[in-house]
Protein backbone atom coordinates (compact mmCIF):
# COMPACT_ATOMS: atom_id res chain seq x y z
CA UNK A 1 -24.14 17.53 -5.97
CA UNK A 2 -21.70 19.75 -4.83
CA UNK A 3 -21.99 18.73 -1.16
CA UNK A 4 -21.24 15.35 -2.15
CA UNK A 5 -17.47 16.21 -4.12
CA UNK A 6 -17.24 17.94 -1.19
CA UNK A 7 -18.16 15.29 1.15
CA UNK A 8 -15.67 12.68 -1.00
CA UNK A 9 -13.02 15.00 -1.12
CA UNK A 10 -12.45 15.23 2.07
CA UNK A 11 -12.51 11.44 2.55
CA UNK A 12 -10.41 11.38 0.08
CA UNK A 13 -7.85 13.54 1.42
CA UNK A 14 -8.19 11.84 5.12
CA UNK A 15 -7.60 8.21 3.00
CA UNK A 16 -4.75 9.54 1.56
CA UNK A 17 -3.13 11.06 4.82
CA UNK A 18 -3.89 7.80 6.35
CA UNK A 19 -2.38 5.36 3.58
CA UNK A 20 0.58 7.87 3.70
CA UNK A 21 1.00 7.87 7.49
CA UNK A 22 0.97 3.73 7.20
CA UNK A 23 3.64 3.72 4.26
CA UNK A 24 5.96 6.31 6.26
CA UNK A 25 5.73 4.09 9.47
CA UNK A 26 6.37 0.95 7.74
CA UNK A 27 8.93 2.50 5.32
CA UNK A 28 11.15 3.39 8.69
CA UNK A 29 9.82 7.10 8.36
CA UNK A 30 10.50 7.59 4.78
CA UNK A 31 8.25 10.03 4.19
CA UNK A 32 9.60 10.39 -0.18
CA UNK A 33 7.41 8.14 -1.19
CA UNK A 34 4.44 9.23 -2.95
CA UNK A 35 0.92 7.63 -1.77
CA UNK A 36 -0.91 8.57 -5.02
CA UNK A 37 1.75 6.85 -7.64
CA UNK A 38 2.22 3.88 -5.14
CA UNK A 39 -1.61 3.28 -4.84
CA UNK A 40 -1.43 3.79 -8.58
CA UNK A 41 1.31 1.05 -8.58
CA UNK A 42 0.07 -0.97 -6.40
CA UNK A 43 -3.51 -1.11 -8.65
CA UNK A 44 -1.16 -1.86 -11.64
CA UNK A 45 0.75 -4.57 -9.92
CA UNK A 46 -2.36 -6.09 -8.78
CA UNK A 47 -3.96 -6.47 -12.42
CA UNK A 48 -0.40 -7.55 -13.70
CA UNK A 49 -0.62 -11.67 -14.26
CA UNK A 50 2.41 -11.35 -12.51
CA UNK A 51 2.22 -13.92 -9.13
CA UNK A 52 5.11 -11.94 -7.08
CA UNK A 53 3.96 -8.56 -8.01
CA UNK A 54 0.01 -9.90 -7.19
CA UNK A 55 0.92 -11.09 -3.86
CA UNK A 56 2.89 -7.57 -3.08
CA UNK A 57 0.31 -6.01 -4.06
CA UNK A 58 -2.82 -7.77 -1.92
CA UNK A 59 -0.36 -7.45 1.08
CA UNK A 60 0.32 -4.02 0.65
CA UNK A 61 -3.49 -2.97 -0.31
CA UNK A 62 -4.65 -5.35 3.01
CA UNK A 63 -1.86 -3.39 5.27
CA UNK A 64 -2.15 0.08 3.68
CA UNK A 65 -5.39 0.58 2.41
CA UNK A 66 -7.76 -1.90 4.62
CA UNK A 67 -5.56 -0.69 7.62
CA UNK A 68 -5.23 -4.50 8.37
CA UNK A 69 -2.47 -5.33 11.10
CA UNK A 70 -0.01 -7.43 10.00
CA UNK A 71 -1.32 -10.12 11.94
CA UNK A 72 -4.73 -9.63 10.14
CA UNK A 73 -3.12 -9.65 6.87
CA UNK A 74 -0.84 -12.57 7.87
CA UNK A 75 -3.82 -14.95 8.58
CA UNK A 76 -6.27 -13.39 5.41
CA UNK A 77 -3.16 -14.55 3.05
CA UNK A 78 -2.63 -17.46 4.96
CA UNK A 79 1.27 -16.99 6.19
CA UNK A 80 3.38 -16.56 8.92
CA UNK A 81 3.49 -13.21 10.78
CA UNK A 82 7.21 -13.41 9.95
CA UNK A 83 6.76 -13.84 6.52
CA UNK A 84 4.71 -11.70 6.25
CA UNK A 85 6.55 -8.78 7.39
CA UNK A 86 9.12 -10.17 5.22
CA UNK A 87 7.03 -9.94 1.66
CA UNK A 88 6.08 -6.29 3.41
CA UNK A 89 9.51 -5.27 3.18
CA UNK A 90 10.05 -6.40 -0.03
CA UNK A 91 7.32 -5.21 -1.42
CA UNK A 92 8.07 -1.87 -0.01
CA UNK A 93 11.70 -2.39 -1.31
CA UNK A 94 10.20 -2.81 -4.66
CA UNK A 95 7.98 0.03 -4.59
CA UNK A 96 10.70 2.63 -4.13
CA UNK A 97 12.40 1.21 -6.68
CA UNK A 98 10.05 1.27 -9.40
CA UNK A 99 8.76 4.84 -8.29
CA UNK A 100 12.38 5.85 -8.30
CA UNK A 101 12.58 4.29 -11.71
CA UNK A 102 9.82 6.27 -13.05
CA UNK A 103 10.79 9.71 -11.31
């Protein structure tokens, strides 16, 4: 029904402020990169084979999109809080550059 598109577009919308809000904080206020291609990354990287890409992804989706601290995420994938943070940046490293890429 309508009230129902209506109903999930507005989650949708408050998701997608909230992912951004998370990837501007953690990407030092860099506010250029765009939520809806990295989510779309993100998924892509995720379903790639690819072990590096997999684990950038499932940190990124636990921080991001579950809204998981990175002390939460740390202890689901079973790593330091500094390394985690670590893989974070890199992962965030590696997402500019592959939207960048694209753009």
């Amino acid at each position: 029904s309508i009230g129902n598109e209506k109903v999930r577009q507005v989650y949708d919308d408050v998701l997608a402020a909230e992912v951004e809000a998370r990837f501007a904080d953690a990407a030092n206020n860099a506010t250029d990169i765009d939520t809806a291609q990295a989510v779309e990354l993100i998924n892509e990287w995720q379903t790639s084979g690819d072990q590096v890409l997999g684990r950038y992804a499932q940190l990124l989706r636990l921080n991001f999109i579950a809204g998981m601290s990175m002390e939460q995420v740390s202890s689901d994938m079973n790593l330091t809080v500094k390394t985690a943070y670590r893989i974070r940046q890199q992962a965030l490293v590696a997402v500019r550059a592959e939207l960048d890429q694209r753009n």
